[in-house]
N, C-alpha and C. Protein backbone atom coordinates (compact mmCIF):
# COMPACT_ATOMS: atom_id res chain seq x y z
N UNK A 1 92.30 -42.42 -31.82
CA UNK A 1 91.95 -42.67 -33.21
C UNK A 1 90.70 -41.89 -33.57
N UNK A 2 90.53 -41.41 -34.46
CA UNK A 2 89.36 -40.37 -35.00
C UNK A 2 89.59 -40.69 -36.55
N UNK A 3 88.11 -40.72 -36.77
CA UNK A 3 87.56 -41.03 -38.27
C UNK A 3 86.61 -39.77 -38.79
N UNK A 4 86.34 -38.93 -40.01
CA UNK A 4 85.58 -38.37 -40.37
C UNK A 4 85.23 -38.20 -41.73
N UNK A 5 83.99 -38.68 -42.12
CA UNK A 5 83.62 -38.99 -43.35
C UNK A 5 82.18 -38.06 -43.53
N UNK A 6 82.62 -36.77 -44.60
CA UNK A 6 81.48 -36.18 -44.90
C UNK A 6 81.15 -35.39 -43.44
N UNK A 7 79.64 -36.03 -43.57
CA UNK A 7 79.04 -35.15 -42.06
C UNK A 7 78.90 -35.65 -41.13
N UNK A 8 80.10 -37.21 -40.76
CA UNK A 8 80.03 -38.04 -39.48
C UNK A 8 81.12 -37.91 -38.99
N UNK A 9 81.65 -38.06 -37.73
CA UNK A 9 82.80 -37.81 -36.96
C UNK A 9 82.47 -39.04 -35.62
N UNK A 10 83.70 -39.93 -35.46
CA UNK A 10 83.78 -40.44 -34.97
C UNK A 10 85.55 -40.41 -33.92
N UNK A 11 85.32 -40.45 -32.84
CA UNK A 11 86.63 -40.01 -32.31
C UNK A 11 86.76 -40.43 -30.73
N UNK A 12 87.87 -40.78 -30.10
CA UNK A 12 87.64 -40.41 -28.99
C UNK A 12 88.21 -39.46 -27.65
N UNK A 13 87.05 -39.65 -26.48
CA UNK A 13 87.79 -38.12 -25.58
C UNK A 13 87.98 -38.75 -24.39
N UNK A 14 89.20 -38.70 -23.64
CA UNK A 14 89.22 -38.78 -22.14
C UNK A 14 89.22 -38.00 -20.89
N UNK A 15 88.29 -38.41 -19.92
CA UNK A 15 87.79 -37.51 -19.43
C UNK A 15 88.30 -37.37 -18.28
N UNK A 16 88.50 -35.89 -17.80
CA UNK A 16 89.95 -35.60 -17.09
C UNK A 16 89.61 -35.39 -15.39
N UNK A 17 90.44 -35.22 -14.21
CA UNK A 17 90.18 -35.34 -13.19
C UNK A 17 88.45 -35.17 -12.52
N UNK A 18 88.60 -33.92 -13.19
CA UNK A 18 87.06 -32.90 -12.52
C UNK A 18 85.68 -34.06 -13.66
N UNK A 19 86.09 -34.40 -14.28
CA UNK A 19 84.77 -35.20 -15.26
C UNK A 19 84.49 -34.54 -16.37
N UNK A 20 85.47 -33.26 -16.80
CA UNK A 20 85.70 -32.73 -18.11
C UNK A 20 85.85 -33.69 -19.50
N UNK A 21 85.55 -32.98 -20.51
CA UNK A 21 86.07 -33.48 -21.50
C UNK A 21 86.19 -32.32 -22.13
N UNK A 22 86.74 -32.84 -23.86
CA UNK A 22 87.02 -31.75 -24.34
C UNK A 22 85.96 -32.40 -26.12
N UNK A 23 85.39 -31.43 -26.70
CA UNK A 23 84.74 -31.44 -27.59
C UNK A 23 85.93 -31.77 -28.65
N UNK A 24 86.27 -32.35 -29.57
CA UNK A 24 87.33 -32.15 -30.65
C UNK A 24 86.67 -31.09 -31.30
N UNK A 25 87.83 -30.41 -31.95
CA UNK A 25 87.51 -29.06 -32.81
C UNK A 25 86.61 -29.44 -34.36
N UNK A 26 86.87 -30.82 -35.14
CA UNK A 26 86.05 -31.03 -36.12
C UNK A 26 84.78 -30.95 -35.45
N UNK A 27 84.06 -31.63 -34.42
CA UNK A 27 82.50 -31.12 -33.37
C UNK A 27 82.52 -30.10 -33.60
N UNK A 28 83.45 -29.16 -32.67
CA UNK A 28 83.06 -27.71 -32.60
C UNK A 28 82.68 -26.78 -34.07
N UNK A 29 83.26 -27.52 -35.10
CA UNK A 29 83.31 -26.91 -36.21
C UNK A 29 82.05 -27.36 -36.88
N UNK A 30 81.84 -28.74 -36.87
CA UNK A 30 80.63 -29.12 -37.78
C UNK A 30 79.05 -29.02 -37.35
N UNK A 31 79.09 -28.55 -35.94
CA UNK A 31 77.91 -27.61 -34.91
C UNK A 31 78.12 -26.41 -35.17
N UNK A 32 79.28 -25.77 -35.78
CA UNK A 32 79.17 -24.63 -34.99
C UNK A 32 79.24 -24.01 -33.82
N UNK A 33 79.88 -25.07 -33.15
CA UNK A 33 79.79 -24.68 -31.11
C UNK A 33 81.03 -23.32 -30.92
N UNK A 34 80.48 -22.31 -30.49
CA UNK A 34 81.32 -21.62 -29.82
C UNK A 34 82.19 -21.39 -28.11
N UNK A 35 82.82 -20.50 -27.68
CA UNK A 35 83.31 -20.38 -26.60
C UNK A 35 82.03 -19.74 -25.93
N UNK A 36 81.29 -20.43 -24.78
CA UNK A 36 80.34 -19.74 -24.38
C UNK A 36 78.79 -20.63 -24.64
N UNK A 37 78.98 -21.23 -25.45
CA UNK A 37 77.41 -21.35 -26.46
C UNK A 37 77.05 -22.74 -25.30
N UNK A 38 75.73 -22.69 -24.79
CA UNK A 38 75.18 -23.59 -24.16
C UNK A 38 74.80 -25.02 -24.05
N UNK A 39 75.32 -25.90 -24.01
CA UNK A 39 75.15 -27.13 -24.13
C UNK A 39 73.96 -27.97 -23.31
N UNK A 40 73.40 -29.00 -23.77
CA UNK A 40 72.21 -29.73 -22.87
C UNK A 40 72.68 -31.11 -23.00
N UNK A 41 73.36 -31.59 -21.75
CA UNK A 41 73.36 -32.88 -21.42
C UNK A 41 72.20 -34.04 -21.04
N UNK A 42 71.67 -34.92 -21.85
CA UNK A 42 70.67 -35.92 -21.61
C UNK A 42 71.31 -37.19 -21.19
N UNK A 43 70.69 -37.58 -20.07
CA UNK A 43 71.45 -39.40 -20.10
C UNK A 43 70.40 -39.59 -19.22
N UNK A 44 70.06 -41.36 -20.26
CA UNK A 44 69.22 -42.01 -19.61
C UNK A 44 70.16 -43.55 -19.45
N UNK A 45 69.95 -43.78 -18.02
CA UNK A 45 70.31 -45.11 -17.96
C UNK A 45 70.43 -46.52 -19.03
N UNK A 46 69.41 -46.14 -19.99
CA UNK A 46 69.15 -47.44 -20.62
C UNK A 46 69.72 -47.16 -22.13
N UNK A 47 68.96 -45.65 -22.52
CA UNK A 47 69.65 -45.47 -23.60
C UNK A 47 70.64 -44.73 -23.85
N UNK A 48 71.33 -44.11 -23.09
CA UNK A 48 72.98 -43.63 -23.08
C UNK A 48 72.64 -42.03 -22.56
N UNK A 49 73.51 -41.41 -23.21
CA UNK A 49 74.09 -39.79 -23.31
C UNK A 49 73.93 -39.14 -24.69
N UNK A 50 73.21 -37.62 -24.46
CA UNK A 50 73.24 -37.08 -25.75
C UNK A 50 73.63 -35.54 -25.48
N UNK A 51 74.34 -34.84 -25.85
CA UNK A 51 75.28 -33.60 -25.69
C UNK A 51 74.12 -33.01 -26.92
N UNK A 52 73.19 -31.76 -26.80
CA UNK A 52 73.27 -30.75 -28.22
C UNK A 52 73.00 -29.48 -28.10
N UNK A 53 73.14 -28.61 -28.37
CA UNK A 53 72.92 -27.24 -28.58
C UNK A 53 71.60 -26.79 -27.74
N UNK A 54 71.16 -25.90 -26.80
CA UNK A 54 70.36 -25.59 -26.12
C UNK A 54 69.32 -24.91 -26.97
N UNK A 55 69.90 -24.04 -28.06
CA UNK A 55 68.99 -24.17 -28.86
C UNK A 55 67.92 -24.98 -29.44
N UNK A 56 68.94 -25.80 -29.94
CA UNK A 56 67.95 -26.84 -30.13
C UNK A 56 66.60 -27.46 -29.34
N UNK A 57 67.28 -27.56 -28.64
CA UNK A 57 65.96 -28.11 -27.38
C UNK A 57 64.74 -27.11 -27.32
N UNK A 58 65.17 -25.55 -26.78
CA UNK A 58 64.31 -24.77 -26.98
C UNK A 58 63.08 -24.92 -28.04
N UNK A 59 63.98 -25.18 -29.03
CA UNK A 59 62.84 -25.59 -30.68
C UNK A 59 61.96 -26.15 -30.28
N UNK A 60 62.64 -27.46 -30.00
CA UNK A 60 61.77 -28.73 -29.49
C UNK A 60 60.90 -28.37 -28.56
N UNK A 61 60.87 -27.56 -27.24
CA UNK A 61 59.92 -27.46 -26.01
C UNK A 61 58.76 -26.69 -26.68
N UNK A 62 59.01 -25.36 -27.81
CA UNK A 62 58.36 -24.48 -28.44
C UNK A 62 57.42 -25.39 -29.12
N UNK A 63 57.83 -26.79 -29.90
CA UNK A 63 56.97 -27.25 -30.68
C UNK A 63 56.11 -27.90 -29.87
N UNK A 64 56.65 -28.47 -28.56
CA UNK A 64 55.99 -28.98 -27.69
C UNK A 64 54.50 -28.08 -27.14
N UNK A 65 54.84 -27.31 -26.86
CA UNK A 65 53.83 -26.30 -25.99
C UNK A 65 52.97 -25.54 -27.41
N UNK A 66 53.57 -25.88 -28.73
CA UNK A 66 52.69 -25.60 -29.90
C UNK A 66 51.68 -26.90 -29.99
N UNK A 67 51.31 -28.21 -29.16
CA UNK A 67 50.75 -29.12 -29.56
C UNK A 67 51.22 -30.14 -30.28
N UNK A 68 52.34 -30.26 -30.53
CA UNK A 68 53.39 -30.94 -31.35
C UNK A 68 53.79 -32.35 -30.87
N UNK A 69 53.94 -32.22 -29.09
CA UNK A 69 54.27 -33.51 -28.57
C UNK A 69 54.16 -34.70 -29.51
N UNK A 70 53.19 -35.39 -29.49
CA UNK A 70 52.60 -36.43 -30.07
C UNK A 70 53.54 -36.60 -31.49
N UNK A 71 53.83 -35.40 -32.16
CA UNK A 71 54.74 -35.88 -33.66
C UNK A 71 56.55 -35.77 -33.44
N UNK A 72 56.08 -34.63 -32.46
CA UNK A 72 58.19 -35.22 -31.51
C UNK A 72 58.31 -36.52 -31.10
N UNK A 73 57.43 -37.04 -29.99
CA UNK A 73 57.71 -37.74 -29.21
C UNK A 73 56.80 -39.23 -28.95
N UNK A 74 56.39 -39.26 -30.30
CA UNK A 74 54.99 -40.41 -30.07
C UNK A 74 55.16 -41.61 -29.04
N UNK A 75 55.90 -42.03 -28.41
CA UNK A 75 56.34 -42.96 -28.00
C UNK A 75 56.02 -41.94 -25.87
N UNK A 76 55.75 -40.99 -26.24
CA UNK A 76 55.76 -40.42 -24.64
C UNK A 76 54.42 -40.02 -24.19
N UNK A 77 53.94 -39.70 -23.44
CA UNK A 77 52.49 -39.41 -23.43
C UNK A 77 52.85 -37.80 -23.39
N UNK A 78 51.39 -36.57 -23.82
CA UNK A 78 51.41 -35.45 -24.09
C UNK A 78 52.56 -35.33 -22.62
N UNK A 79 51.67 -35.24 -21.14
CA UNK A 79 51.99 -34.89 -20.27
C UNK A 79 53.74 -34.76 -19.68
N UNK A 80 54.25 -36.08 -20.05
CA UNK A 80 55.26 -36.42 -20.23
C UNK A 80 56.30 -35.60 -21.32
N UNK A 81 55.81 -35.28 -22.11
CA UNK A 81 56.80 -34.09 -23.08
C UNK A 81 56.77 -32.95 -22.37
N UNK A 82 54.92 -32.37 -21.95
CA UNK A 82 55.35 -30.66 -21.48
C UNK A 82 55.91 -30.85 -20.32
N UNK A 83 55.92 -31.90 -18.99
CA UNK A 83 57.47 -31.71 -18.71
C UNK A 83 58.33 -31.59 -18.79
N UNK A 84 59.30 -32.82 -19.71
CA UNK A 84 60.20 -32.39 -20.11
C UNK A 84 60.49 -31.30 -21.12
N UNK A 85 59.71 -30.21 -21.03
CA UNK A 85 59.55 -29.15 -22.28
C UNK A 85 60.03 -28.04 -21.44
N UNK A 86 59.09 -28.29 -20.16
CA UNK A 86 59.01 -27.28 -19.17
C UNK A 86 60.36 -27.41 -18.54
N UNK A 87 61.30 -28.54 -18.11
CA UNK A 87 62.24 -28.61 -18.16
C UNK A 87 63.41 -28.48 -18.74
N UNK A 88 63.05 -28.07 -19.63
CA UNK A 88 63.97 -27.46 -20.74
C UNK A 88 64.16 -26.05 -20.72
N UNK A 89 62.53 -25.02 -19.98
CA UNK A 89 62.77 -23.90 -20.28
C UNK A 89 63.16 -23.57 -18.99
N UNK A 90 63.23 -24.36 -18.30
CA UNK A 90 63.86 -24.23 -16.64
C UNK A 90 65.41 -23.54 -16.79
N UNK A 91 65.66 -25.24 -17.49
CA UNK A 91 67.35 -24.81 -17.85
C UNK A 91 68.00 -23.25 -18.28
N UNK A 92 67.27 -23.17 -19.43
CA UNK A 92 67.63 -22.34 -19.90
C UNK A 92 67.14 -20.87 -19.22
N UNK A 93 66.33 -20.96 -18.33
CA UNK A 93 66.07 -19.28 -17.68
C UNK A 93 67.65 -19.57 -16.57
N UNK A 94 67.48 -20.61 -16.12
CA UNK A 94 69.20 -20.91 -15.34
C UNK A 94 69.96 -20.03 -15.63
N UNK A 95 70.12 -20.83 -17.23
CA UNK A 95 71.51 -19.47 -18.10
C UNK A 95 71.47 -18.59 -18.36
N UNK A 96 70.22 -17.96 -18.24
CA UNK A 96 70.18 -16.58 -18.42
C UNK A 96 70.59 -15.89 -17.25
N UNK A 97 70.46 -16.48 -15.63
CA UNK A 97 70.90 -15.55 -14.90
C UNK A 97 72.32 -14.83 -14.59
């Protein structure tokens, strides 16, 4: 069953031997996700799973290491963001190789 109203999409995916899934094509379409384009998986035990664009994150680590922490992430201490900032640009030198 899948619902989509405007700019929300609600749907679901089952996830196949290897722990695949498959994005539905309204996602792929309303991101913009291409064949290729980098994804960043987050999951925290308590508060779930979040799938988004590696781009994105990048933004986020950039604003981070601009002094920004504190208005991203008020709830984290500085130190605690430029890790996970620095972890972010980890990832992504990954994909570049």
């Amino acid at each position: 069953m899948e619902s989509k109203k405007d700019d929300k999409y609600m749907g679901s995916v089952k996830v196949g031997q290897k722990g695949q899934i498959v994005i539905p094509k309204e996602v792929r379409d309303m991101f913009d996700i291409k064949p290729g384009d980098t994804l960043l998986l987050l999951a925290d035990a308590k508060k779930g799973m979040a799938i988004e664009r590696m781009g994105v994150f990048n933004k986020i680590a950039d604003a981070i290491f601009n002094g920004r922490a504190k208005e991203i992430y008020p709830e984290h201490s500085e130190e605690e963001s430029i890790i996970f900032a620095n972890e972010i640009k980890k990832m992504g030198e990954k994909e570049q190789e």
